[in-house]
C-alpha atoms as a PDB file:
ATOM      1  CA  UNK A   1     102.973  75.748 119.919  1.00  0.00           C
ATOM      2  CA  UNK A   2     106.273  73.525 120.499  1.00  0.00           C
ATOM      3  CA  UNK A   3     109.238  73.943 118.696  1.00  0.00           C
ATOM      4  CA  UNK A   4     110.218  70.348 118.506  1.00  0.00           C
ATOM      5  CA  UNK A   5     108.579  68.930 115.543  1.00  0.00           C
ATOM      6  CA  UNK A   6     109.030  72.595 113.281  1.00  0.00           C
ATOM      7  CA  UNK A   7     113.147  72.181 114.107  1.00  0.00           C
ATOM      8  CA  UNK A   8     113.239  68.378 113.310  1.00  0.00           C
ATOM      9  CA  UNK A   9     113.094  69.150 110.349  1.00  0.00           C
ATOM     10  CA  UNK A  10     116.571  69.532 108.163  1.00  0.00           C
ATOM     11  CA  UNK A  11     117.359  72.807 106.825  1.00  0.00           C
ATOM     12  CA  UNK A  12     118.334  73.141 103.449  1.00  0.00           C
ATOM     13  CA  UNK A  13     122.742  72.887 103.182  1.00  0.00           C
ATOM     14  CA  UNK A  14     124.177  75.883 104.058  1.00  0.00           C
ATOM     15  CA  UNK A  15     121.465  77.679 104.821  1.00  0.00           C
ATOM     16  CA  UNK A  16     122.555  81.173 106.997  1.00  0.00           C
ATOM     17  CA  UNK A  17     120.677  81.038 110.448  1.00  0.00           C
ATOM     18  CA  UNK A  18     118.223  84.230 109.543  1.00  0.00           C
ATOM     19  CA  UNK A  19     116.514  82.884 106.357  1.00  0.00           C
ATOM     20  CA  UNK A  20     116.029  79.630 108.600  1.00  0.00           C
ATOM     21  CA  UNK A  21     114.513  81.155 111.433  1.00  0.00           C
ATOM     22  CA  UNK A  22     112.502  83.661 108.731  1.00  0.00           C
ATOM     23  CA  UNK A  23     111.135  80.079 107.039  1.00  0.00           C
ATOM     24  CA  UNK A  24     110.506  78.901 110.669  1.00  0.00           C
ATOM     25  CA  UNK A  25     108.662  81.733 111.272  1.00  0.00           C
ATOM     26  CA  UNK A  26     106.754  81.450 108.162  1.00  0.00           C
ATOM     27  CA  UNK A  27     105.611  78.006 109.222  1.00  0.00           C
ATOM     28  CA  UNK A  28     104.517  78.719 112.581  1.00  0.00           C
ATOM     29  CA  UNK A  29     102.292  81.472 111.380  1.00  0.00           C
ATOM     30  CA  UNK A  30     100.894  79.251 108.150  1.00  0.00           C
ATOM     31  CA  UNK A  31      99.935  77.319 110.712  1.00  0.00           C
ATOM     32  CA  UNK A  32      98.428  79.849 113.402  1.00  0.00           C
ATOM     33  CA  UNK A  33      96.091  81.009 110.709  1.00  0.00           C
ATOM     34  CA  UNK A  34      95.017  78.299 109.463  1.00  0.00           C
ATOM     35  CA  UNK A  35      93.903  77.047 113.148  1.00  0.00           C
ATOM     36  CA  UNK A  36      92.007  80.409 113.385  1.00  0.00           C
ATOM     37  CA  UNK A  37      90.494  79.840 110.212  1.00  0.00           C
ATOM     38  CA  UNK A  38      92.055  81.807 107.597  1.00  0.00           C
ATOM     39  CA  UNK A  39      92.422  79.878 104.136  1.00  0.00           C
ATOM     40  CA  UNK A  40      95.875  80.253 102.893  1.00  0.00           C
ATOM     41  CA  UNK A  41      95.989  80.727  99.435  1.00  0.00           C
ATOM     42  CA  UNK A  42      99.910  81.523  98.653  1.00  0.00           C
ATOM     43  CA  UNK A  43     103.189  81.696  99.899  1.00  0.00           C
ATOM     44  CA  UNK A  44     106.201  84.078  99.110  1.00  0.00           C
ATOM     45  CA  UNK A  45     104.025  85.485  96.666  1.00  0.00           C
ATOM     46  CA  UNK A  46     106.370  87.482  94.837  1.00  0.00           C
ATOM     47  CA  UNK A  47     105.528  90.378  91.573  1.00  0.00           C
ATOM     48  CA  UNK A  48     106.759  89.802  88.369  1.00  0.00           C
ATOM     49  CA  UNK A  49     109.379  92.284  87.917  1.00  0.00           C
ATOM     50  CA  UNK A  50     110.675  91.883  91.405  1.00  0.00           C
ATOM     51  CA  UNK A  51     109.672  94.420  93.424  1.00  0.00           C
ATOM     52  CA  UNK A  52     107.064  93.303  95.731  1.00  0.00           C
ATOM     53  CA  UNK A  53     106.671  90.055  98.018  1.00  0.00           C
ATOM     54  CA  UNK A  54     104.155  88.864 100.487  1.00  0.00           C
ATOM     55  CA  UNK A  55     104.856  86.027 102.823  1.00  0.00           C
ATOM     56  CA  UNK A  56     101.292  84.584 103.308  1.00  0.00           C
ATOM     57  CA  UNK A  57      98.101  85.327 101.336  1.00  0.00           C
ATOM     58  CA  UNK A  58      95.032  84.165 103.418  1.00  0.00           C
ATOM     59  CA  UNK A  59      91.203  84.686 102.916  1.00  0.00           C
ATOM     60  CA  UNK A  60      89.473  85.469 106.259  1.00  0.00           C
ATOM     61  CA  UNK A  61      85.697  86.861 106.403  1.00  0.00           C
ATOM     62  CA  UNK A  62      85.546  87.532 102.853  1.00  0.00           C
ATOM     63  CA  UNK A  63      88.752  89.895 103.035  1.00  0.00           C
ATOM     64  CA  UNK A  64      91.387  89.166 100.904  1.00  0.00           C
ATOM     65  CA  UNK A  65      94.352  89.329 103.618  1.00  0.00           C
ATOM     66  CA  UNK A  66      98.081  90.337 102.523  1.00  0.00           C
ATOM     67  CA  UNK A  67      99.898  88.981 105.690  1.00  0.00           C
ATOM     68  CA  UNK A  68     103.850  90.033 106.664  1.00  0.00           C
ATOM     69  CA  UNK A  69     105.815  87.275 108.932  1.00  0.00           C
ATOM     70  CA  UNK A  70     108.337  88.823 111.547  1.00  0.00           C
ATOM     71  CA  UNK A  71     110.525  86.412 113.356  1.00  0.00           C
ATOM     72  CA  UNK A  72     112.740  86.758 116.264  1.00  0.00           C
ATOM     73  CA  UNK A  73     114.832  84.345 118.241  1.00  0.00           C
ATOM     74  CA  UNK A  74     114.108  86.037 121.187  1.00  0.00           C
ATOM     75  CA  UNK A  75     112.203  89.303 122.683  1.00  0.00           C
ATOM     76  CA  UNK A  76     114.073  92.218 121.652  1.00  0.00           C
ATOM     77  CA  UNK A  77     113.477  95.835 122.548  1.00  0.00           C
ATOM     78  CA  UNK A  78     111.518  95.818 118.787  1.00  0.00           C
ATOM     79  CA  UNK A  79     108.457  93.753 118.662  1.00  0.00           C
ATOM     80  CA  UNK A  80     108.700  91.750 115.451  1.00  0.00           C
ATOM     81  CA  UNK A  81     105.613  93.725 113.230  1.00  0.00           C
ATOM     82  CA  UNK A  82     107.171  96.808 114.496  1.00  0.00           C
ATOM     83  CA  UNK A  83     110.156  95.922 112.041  1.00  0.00           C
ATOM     84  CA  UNK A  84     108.284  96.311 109.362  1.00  0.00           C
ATOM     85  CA  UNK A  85     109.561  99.793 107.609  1.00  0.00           C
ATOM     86  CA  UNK A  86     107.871 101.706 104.642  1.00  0.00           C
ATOM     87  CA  UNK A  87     109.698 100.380 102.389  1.00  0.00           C
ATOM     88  CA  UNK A  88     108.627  96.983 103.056  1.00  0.00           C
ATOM     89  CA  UNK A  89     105.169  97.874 103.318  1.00  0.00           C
ATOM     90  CA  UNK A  90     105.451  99.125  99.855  1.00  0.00           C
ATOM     91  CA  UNK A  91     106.629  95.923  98.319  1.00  0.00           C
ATOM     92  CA  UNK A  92     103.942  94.448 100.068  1.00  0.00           C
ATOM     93  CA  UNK A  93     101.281  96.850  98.702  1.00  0.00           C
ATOM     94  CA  UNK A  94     102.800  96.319  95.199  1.00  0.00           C
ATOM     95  CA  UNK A  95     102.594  92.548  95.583  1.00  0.00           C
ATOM     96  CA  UNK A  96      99.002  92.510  96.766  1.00  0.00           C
ATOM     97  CA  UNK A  97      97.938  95.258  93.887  1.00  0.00           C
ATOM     98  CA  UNK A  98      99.677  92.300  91.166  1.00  0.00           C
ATOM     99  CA  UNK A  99      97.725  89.878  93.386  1.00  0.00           C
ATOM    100  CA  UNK A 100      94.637  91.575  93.095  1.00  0.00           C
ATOM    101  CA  UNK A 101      94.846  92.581  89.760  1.00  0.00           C
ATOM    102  CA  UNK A 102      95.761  88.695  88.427  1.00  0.00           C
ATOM    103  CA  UNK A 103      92.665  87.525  89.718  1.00  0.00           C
ATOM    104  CA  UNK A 104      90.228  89.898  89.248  1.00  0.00           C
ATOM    105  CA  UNK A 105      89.918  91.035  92.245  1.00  0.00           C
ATOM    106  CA  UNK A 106      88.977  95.085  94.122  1.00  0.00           C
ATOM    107  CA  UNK A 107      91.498  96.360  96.439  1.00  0.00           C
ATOM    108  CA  UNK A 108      88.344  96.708  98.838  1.00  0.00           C
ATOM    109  CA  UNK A 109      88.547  93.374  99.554  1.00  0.00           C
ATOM    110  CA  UNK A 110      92.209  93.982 100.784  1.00  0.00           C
ATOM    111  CA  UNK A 111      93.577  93.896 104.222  1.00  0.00           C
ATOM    112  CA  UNK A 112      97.390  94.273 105.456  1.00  0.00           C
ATOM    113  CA  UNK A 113      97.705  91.621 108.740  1.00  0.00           C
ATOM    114  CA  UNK A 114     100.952  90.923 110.471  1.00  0.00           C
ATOM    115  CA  UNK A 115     102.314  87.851 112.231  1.00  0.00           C
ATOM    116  CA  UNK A 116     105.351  88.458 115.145  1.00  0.00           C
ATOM    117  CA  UNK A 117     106.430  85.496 116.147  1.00  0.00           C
ATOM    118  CA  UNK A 118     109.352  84.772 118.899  1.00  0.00           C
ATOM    119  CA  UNK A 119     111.177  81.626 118.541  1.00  0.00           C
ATOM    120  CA  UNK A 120     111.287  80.580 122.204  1.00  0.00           C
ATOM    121  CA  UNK A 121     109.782  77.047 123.560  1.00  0.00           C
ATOM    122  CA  UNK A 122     106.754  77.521 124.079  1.00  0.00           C
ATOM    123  CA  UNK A 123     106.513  79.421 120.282  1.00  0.00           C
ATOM    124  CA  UNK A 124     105.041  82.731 121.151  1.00  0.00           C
ATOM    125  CA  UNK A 125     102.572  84.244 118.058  1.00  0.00           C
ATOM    126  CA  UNK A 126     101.017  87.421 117.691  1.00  0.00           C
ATOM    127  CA  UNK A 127      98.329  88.649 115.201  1.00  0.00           C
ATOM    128  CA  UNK A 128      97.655  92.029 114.454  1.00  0.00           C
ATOM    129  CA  UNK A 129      94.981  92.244 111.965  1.00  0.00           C
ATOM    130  CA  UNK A 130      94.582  95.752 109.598  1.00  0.00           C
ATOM    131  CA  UNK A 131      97.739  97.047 110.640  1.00  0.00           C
ATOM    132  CA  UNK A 132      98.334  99.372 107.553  1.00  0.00           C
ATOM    133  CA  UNK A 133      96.122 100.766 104.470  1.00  0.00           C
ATOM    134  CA  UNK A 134      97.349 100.918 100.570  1.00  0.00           C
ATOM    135  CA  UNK A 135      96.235 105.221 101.173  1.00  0.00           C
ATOM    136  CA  UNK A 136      99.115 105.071 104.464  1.00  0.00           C
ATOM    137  CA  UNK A 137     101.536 103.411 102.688  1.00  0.00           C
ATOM    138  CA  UNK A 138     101.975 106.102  99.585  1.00  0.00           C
ATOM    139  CA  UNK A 139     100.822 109.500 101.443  1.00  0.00           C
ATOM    140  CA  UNK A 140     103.120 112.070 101.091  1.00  0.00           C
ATOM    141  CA  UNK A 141     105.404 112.178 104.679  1.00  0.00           C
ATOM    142  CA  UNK A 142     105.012 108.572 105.486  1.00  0.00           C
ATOM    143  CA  UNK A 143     107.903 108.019 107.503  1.00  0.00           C
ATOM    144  CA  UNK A 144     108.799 104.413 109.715  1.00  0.00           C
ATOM    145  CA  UNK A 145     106.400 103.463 111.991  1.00  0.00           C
ATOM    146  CA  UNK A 146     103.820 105.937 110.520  1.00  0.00           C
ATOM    147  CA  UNK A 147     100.398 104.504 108.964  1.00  0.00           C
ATOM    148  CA  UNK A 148     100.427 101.773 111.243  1.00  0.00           C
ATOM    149  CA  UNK A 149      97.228 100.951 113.562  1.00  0.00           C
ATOM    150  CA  UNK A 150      97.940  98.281 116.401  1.00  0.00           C
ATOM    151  CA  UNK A 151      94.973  97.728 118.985  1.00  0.00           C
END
């Protein structure tokens, strides 16, 4: 994926350089799904009271998928997914349960996928599918980096 046509586009006034290249990230991955056939369903799907968010929300093989977006300008020694702490994986987990819950849905259908994605031309994009569980996310001694499962 090129860069060119995703930074042509004008960034909102203002706008501090990591919430752009978050929303750039966002895009890029919106758009890798969707070419491998996942059907995006929301974005920045955020709780009620605040205290859960998921970036994407995608259906893929019948799995309701709960996908995190982690954008870097370049390779760092931390992959992108790998900045993904507990506590983030918790709001996640709370914002798929509201998710799940508002429409009906069982948390069997659930899946926790992650997006890294390195803003360099060519785009780079990784997918790592099932990387955490609801049970990982609230056992007792889950520390950073813990719960995680990358193949």
């Amino acid at each position: 994926m090129r860069l060119g046509a995703i930074f042509r586009r004008r960034p909102p006034a203002g706008e501090p350089e990591h919430l752009r290249r978050g929303r750039l990230g966002e895009e890029v991955a919106y758009r890798h799904l969707r070419k491998l056939g996942y059907t995006v369903v929301a974005r920045n799907f955020r709780t009620r009271d605040g205290r859960g968010e998921v970036d994407l929300v995608a259906w893929d093989d019948g799995r309701l998928v709960f996908v995190e977006v982690k954008t870097r300008a370049s390779n760092t020694l931390v992959a992108p997914e790998e900045a993904i702490d507990l506590r983030k994986r918790r709001m996640i987990v709370r914002a798929a349960g509201e998710y799940l819950r508002r429409g009906g849905r069982e948390w069997s259908l659930a899946r926790f996928d992650t997006v890294g994605v390195v803003l360099r031309d060519p785009i780079e994009v990784e997918l790592h599918k099932d990387v955490f569980s609801r049970r990982s996310v609230f056992a007792r001694g889950t520390g950073r980096g813990e719960g995680f499962r990358f193949a």
